[in-house]
C-alpha atoms as a PDB file:
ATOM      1  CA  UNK A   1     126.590 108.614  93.618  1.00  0.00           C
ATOM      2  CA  UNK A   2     127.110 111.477  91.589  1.00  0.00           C
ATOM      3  CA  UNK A   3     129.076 110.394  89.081  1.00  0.00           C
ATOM      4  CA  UNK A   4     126.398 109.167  86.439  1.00  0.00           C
ATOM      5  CA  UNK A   5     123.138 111.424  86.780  1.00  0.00           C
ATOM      6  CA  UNK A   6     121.402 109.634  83.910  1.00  0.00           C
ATOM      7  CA  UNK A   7     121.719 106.469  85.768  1.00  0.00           C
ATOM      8  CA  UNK A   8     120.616 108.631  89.116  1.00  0.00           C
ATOM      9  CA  UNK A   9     117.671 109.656  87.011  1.00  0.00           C
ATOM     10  CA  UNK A  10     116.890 106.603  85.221  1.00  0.00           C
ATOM     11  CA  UNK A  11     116.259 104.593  88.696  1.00  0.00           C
ATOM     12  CA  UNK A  12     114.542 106.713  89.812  1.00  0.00           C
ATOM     13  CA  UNK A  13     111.712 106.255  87.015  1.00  0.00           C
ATOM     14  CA  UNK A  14     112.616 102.379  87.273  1.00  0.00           C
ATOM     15  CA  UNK A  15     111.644 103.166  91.106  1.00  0.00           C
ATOM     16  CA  UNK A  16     107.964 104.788  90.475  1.00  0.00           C
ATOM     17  CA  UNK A  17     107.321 102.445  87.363  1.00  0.00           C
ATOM     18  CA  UNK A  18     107.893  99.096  89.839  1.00  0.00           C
ATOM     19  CA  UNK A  19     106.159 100.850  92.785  1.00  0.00           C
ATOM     20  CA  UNK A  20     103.374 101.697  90.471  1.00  0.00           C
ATOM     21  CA  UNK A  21     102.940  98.241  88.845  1.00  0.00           C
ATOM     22  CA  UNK A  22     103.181  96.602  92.470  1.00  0.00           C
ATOM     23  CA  UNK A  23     100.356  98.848  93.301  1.00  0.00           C
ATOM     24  CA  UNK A  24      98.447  98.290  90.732  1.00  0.00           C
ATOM     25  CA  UNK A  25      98.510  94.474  91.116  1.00  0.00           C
ATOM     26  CA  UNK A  26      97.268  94.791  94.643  1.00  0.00           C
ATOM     27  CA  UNK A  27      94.931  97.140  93.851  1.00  0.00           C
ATOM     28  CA  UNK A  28      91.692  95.451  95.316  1.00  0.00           C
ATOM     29  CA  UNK A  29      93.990  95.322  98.796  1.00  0.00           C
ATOM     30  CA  UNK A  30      94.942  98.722  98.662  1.00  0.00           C
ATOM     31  CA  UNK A  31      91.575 100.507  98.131  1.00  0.00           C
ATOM     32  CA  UNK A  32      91.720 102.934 101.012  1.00  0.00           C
ATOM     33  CA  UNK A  33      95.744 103.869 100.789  1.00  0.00           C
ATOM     34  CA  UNK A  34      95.912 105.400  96.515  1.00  0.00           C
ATOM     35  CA  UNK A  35      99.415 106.417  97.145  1.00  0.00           C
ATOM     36  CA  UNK A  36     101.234 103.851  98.750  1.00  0.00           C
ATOM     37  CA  UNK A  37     102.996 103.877  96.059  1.00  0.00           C
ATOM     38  CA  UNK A  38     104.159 107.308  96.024  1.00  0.00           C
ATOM     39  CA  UNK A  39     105.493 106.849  99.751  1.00  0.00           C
ATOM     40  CA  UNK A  40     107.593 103.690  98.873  1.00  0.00           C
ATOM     41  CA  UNK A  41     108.750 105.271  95.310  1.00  0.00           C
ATOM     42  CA  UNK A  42     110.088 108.524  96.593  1.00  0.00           C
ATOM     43  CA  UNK A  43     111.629 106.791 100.034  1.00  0.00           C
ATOM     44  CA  UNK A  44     113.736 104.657  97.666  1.00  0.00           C
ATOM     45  CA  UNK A  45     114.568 107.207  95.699  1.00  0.00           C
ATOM     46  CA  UNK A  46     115.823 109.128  98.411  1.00  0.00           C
ATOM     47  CA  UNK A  47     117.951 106.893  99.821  1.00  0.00           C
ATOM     48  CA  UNK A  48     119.392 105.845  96.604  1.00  0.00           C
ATOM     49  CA  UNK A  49     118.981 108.894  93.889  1.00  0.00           C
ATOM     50  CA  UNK A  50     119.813 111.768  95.751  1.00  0.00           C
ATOM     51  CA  UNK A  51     117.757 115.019  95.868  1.00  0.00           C
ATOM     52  CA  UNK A  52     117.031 115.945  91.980  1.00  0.00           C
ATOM     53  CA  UNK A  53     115.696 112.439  91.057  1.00  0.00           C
ATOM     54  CA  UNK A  54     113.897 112.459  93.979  1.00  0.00           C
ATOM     55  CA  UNK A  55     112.003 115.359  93.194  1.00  0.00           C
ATOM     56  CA  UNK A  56     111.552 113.556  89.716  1.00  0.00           C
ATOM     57  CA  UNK A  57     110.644 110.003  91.770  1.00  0.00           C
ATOM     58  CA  UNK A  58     107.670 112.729  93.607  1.00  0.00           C
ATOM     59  CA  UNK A  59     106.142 113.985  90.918  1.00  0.00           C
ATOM     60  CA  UNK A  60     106.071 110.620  88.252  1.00  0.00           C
ATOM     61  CA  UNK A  61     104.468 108.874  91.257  1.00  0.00           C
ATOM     62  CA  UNK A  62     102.020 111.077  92.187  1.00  0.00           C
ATOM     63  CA  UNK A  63     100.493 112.133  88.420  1.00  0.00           C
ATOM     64  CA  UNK A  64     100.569 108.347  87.991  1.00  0.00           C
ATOM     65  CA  UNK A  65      98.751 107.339  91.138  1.00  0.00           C
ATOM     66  CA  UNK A  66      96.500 110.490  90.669  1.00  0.00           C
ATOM     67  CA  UNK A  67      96.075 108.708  86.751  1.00  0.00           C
ATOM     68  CA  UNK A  68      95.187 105.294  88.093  1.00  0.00           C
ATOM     69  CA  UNK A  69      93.847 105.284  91.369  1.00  0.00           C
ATOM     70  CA  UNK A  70      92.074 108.155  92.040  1.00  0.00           C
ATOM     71  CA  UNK A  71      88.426 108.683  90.883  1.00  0.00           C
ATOM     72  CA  UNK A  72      87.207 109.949  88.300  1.00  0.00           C
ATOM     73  CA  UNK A  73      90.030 107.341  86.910  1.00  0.00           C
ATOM     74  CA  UNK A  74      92.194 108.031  83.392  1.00  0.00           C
ATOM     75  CA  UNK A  75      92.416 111.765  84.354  1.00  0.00           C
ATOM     76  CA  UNK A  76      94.685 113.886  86.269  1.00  0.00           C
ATOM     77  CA  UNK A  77      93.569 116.508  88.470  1.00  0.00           C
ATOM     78  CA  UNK A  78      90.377 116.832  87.693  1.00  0.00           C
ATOM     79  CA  UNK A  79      88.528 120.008  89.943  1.00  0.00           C
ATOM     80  CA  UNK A  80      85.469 121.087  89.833  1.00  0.00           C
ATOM     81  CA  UNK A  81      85.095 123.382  92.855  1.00  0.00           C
ATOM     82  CA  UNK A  82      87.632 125.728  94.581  1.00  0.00           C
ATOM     83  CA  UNK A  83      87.170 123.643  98.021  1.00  0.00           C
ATOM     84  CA  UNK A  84      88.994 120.936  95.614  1.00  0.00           C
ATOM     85  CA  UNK A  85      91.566 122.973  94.522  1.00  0.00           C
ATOM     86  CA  UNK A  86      92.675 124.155  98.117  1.00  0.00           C
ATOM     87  CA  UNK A  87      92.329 120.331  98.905  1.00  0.00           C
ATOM     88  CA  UNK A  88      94.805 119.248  95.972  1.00  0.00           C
ATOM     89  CA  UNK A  89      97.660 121.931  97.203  1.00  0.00           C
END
Protein backbone atom coordinates (compact mmCIF):
# COMPACT_ATOMS: atom_id res chain seq x y z
CA UNK A 1 0.00 0.00 0.00
CA UNK A 2 2.83 2.08 0.46
CA UNK A 3 4.74 1.54 -2.26
CA UNK A 4 3.32 4.23 -4.79
CA UNK A 5 2.09 7.40 -2.72
CA UNK A 6 1.14 9.30 -5.87
CA UNK A 7 -1.19 6.57 -6.73
CA UNK A 8 -2.26 6.59 -2.74
CA UNK A 9 -2.86 10.26 -3.30
CA UNK A 10 -4.31 10.30 -6.63
CA UNK A 11 -7.39 7.93 -5.44
CA UNK A 12 -7.93 9.54 -3.04
CA UNK A 13 -8.97 12.80 -5.13
CA UNK A 14 -10.57 10.18 -7.68
CA UNK A 15 -12.51 9.19 -4.29
CA UNK A 16 -13.96 12.87 -3.32
CA UNK A 17 -14.34 13.86 -7.13
CA UNK A 18 -16.86 10.55 -7.68
CA UNK A 19 -18.42 11.02 -4.21
CA UNK A 20 -18.92 14.60 -5.06
CA UNK A 21 -20.41 14.13 -8.57
CA UNK A 22 -22.73 11.24 -7.10
CA UNK A 23 -23.87 13.84 -4.72
CA UNK A 24 -24.41 16.28 -6.80
CA UNK A 25 -26.63 14.22 -9.14
CA UNK A 26 -28.88 13.35 -6.27
CA UNK A 27 -28.91 16.52 -5.04
CA UNK A 28 -32.78 17.20 -4.86
CA UNK A 29 -32.75 13.67 -2.63
CA UNK A 30 -30.14 14.70 -0.48
CA UNK A 31 -31.32 18.18 0.65
CA UNK A 32 -31.15 17.70 4.38
CA UNK A 33 -27.68 15.45 4.53
CA UNK A 34 -24.84 18.35 2.48
CA UNK A 35 -22.07 16.05 3.33
CA UNK A 36 -22.89 12.70 2.58
CA UNK A 37 -20.44 12.92 0.50
CA UNK A 38 -17.72 13.76 2.73
CA UNK A 39 -18.66 10.62 5.00
CA UNK A 40 -18.52 8.12 2.02
CA UNK A 41 -15.26 9.96 0.43
CA UNK A 42 -13.08 9.89 3.48
CA UNK A 43 -14.45 6.15 4.64
CA UNK A 44 -13.09 4.93 1.29
CA UNK A 45 -10.23 6.61 1.55
CA UNK A 46 -9.48 5.20 4.72
CA UNK A 47 -9.81 1.90 4.03
CA UNK A 48 -7.95 2.11 0.86
CA UNK A 49 -5.37 5.30 1.03
CA UNK A 50 -4.02 5.09 4.28
CA UNK A 51 -3.75 8.02 6.77
CA UNK A 52 -2.05 11.04 4.66
CA UNK A 53 -4.52 10.80 1.70
CA UNK A 54 -7.07 10.50 3.97
CA UNK A 55 -6.47 13.63 5.56
CA UNK A 56 -6.26 14.94 1.85
CA UNK A 57 -9.76 12.79 0.97
CA UNK A 58 -11.18 15.18 4.42
CA UNK A 59 -10.39 18.28 3.46
CA UNK A 60 -11.12 18.15 -0.77
CA UNK A 61 -14.54 16.84 0.34
CA UNK A 62 -15.48 19.10 2.73
CA UNK A 63 -14.33 22.68 0.87
CA UNK A 64 -16.17 21.05 -2.05
CA UNK A 65 -19.40 20.16 -0.32
CA UNK A 66 -19.06 23.48 1.70
CA UNK A 67 -18.62 25.03 -2.32
CA UNK A 68 -21.72 23.30 -3.62
CA UNK A 69 -24.11 22.49 -1.15
CA UNK A 70 -24.09 24.73 1.46
CA UNK A 71 -25.88 28.15 1.30
CA UNK A 72 -24.92 30.98 0.40
CA UNK A 73 -23.74 28.51 -2.63
CA UNK A 74 -20.27 29.21 -4.88
CA UNK A 75 -18.49 30.32 -1.64
CA UNK A 76 -16.55 28.72 1.01
CA UNK A 77 -16.87 29.57 4.49
CA UNK A 78 -18.62 32.37 4.42
CA UNK A 79 -19.18 33.97 8.38
CA UNK A 80 -20.71 36.68 9.30
CA UNK A 81 -21.04 36.42 13.09
CA UNK A 82 -18.71 34.84 15.74
CA UNK A 83 -21.69 32.33 16.83
CA UNK A 84 -20.83 31.06 13.08
CA UNK A 85 -17.40 30.82 13.47
CA UNK A 86 -17.54 28.68 16.78
CA UNK A 87 -20.23 26.68 14.76
CA UNK A 88 -17.78 26.00 11.69
CA UNK A 89 -14.82 24.63 14.17
Amino acid sequence: MHAYPVRRYGLAIAIVCGSVAVRYVLGSILTTLPFSACFVAVTLAARFCGPGPTVLAFVTSFLACDYLFMSPRGSVLTVTTVAEAVQVV
